[in-house]
Protein backbone atom coordinates (compact mmCIF):
# COMPACT_ATOMS: atom_id res chain seq x y z
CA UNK A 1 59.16 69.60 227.97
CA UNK A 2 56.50 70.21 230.92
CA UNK A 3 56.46 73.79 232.37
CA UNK A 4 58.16 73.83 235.72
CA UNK A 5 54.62 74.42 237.53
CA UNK A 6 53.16 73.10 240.50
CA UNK A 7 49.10 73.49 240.15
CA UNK A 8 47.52 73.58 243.34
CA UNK A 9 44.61 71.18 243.06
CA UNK A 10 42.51 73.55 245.84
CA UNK A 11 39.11 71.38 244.89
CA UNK A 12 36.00 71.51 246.18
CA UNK A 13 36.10 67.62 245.87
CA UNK A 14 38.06 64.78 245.14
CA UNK A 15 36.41 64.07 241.33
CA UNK A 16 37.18 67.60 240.59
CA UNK A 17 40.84 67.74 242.00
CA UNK A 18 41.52 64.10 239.88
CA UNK A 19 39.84 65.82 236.82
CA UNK A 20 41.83 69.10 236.86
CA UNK A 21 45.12 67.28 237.55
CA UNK A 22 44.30 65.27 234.19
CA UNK A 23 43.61 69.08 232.26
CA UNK A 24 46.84 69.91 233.26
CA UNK A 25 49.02 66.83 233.67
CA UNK A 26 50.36 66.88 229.52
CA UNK A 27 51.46 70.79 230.18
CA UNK A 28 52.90 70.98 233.62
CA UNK A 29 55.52 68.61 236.01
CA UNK A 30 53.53 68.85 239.26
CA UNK A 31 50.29 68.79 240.82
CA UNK A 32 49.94 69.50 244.56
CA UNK A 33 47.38 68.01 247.46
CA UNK A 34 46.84 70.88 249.86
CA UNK A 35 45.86 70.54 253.27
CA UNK A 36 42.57 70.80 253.18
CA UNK A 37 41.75 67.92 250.66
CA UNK A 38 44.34 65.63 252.42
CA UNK A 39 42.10 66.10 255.24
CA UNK A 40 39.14 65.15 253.76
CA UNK A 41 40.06 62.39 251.37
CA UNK A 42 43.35 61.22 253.01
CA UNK A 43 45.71 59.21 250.78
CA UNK A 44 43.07 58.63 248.25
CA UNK A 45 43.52 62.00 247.49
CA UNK A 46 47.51 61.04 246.51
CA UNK A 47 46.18 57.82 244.70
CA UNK A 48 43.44 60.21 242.48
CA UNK A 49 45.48 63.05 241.47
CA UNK A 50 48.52 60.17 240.42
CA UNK A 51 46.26 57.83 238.34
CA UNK A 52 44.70 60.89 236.86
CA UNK A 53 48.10 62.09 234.77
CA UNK A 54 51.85 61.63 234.37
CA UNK A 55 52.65 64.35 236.68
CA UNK A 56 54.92 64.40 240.16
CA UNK A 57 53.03 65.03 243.21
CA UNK A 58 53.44 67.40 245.94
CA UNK A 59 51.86 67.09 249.10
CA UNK A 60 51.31 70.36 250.59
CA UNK A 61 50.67 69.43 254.49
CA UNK A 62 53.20 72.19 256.17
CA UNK A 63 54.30 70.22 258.92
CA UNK A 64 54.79 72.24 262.29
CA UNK A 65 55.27 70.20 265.56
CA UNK A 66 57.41 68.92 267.72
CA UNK A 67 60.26 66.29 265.93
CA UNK A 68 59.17 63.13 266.87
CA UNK A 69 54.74 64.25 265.80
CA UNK A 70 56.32 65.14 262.35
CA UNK A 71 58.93 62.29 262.20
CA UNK A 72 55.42 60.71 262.57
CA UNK A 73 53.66 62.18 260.58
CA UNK A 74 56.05 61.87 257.46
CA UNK A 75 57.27 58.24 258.11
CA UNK A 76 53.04 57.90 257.52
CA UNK A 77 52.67 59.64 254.41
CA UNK A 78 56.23 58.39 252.92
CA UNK A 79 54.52 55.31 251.78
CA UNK A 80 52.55 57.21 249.41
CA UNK A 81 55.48 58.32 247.21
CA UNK A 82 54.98 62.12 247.26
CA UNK A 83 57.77 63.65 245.39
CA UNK A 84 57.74 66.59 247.58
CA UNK A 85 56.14 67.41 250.77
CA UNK A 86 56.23 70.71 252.59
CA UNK A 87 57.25 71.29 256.66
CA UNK A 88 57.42 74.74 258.20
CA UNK A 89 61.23 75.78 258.70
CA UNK A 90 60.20 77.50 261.79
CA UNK A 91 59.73 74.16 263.91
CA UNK A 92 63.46 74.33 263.93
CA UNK A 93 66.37 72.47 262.89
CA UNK A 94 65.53 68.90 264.91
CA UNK A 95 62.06 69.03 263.28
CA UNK A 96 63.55 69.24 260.06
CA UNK A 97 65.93 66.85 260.27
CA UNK A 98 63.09 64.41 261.66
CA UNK A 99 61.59 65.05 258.62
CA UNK A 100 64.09 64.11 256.58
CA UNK A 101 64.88 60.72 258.36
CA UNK A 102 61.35 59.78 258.35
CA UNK A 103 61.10 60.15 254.64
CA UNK A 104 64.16 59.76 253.31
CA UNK A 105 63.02 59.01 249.32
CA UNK A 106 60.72 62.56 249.59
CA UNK A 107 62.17 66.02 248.85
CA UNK A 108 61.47 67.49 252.31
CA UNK A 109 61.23 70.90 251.42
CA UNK A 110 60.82 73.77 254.13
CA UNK A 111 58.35 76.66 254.19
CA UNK A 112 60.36 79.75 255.58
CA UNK A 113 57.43 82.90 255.41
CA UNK A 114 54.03 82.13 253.97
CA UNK A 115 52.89 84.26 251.06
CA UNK A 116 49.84 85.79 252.24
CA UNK A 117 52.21 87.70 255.38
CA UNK A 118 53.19 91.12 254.20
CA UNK A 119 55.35 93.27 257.18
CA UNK A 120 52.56 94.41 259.30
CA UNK A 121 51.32 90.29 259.83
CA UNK A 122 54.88 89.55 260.42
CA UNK A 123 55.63 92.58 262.88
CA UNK A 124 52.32 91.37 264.71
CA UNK A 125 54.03 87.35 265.34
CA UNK A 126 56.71 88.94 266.15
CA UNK A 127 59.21 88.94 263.11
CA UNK A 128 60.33 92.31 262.93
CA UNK A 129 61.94 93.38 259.99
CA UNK A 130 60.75 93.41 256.53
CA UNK A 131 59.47 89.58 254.79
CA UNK A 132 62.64 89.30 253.49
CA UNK A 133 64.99 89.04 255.82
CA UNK A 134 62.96 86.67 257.70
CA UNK A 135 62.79 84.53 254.49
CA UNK A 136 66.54 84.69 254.50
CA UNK A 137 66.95 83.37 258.27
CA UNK A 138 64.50 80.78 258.07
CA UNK A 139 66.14 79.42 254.53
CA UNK A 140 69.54 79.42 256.23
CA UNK A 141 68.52 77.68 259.58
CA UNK A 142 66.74 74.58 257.03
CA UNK A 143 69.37 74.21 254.56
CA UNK A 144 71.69 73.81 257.48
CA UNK A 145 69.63 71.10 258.86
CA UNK A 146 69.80 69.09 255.90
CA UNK A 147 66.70 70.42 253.47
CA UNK A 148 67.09 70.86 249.90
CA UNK A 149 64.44 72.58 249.49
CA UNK A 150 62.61 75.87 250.10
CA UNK A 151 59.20 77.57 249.71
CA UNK A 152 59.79 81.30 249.29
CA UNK A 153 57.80 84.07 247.07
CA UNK A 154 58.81 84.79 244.13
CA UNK A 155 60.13 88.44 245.75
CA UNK A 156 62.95 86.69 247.67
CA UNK A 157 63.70 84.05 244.76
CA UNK A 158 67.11 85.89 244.12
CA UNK A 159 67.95 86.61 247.65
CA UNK A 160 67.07 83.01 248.75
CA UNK A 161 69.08 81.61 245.73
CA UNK A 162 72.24 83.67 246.81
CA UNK A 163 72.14 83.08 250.26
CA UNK A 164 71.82 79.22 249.77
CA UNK A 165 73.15 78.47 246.74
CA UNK A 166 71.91 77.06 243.31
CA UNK A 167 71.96 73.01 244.24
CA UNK A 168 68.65 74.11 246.40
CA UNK A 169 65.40 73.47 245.02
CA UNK A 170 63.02 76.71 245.04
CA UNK A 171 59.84 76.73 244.57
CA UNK A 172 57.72 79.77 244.69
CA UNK A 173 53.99 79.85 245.62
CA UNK A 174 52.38 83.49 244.97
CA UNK A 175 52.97 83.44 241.07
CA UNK A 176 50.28 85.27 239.30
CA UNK A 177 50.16 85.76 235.32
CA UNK A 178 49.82 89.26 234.47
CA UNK A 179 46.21 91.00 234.79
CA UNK A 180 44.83 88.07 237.33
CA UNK A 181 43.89 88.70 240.85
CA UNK A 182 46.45 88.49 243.23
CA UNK A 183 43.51 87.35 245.86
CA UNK A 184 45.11 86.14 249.32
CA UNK A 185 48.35 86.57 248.37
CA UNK A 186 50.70 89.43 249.70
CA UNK A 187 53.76 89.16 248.13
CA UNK A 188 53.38 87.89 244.26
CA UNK A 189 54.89 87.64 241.09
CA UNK A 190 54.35 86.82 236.99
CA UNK A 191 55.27 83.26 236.52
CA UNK A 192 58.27 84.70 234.05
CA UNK A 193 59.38 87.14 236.87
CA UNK A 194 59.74 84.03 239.33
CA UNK A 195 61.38 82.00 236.95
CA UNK A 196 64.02 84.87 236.12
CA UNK A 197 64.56 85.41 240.01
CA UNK A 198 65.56 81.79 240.48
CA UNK A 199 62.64 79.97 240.83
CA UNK A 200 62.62 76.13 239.74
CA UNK A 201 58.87 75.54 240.51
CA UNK A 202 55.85 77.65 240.58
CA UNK A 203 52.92 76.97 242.58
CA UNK A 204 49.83 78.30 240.46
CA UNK A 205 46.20 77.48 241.66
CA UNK A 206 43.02 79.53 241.02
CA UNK A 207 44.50 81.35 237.76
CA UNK A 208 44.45 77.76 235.93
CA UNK A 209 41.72 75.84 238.06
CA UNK A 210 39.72 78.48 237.94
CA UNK A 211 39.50 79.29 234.27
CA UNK A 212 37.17 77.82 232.27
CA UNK A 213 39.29 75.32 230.77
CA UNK A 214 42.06 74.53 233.06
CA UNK A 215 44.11 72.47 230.60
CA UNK A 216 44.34 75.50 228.23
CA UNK A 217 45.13 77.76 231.21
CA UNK A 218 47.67 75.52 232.38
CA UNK A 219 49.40 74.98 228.62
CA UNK A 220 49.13 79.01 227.99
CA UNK A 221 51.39 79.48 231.14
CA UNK A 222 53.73 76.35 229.67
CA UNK A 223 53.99 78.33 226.51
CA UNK A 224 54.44 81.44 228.01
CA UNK A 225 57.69 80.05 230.26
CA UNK A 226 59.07 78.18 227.08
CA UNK A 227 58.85 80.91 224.94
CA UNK A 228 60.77 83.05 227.98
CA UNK A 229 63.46 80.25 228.40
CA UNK A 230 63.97 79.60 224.35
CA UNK A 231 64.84 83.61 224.58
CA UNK A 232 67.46 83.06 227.31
């Protein structure tokens, strides 16, 4: 069975992002097209990273406009078959649900608080209160408007899961094996931590593209989260 792991394919090309997603595509479920090489490829980007490996594909674009620009944008990117793709819950409920309509065969899945915010970033948008609570809001407001699923950290994985129940899909960007650099990211986790909080997919990047064999970085963290769920 695959490891319940999203890698981000952050490459510095397209032959690079296709080649990692084939390292990793026997040890892990996902692979995910970020923003920045949708931008630069476009859907050849989807097409590489699918014909690379037998792996689902999550296209990271973060949607955040008004309902009928997103409603756009996903009825254009629907035809690729991503099985996931990522809009901000903080457009709101209509954007959302535009979303969702627009792409009806894609698990729309909402970002509530991005990783990299700690309490100070959030204090100076204008979220007061600590991450959490914010994570908590923004998780309510999209799973009322129809999403199934949620980007969170891995630090409100449990509060996430009991505010919304466990039919919601979480998946957890910030998930760092233990002794790696936590870089960008503000609020983190170990890949067995997140997956003990309630996490059903982790988003790993530079820990397993940047090693120097990706495909054995990628099937050490598969190991690592078997050998935690054979234990209970």
């Amino acid at each position: 069975m695959k490891a319940p792991v999203a890698v981000a394919l952050d490459a510095p090309d397209l032959d690079t992002a296709a080649r990692w997603a084939g390292l990793v595509a026997p040890h892990v479920s996902t692979v995910k097209v970020g923003l920045e090489l949708y931008l630069r490829y476009g859907p050849e980007a989807v097409h590489r990273v699918r014909e690379a490996g037998p792996a689902r594909v999550f296209l990271d674009l973060k949607l955040h406009d008004i309902p009928a620009t997103v409603a756009g944008a996903a009825r254009a990117v629907a035809g690729l078959r991503p099985d996931l793709l990522t809009v901000h819950a903080a457009g709101g409920p209509a954007m959302i649900q535009a979303a969702l309509e627009a792409a009806p065969e894609t698990l729309i899945t909402a970002v509530t608080v991005l990783t990299s915010l700690g309490k100070a970033d959030l204090d100076a948008v204008g979220l007061s209160g600590p991450p959490s609570a914010a994570v908590r809001r923004l998780a309510t407001l999209a799973v009322g408007a129809g999403a199934r699923a949620l980007v969170c950290s891995p630090q409100e994985a449990a509060a996430v899961r009991a505010e919304v129940g466990p039919e919601i899909t979480l998946v957890t960007p910030g998930v760092r094996p233990a002794g790696t650099a936590t870089q960008d990211q503000a609020r983190v986790a170990t890949p067995e931590r997140a997956l003990a909080a309630g996490a059903d997919l982790l988003v790993i990047g530079r820990p397993i593209t940047g090693a120097a064999d990706p495909g054995a970085a990628a099937a050490g963290v598969a190991a690592a989260l078997g050998a935690v769920s054979a234990g209970g």
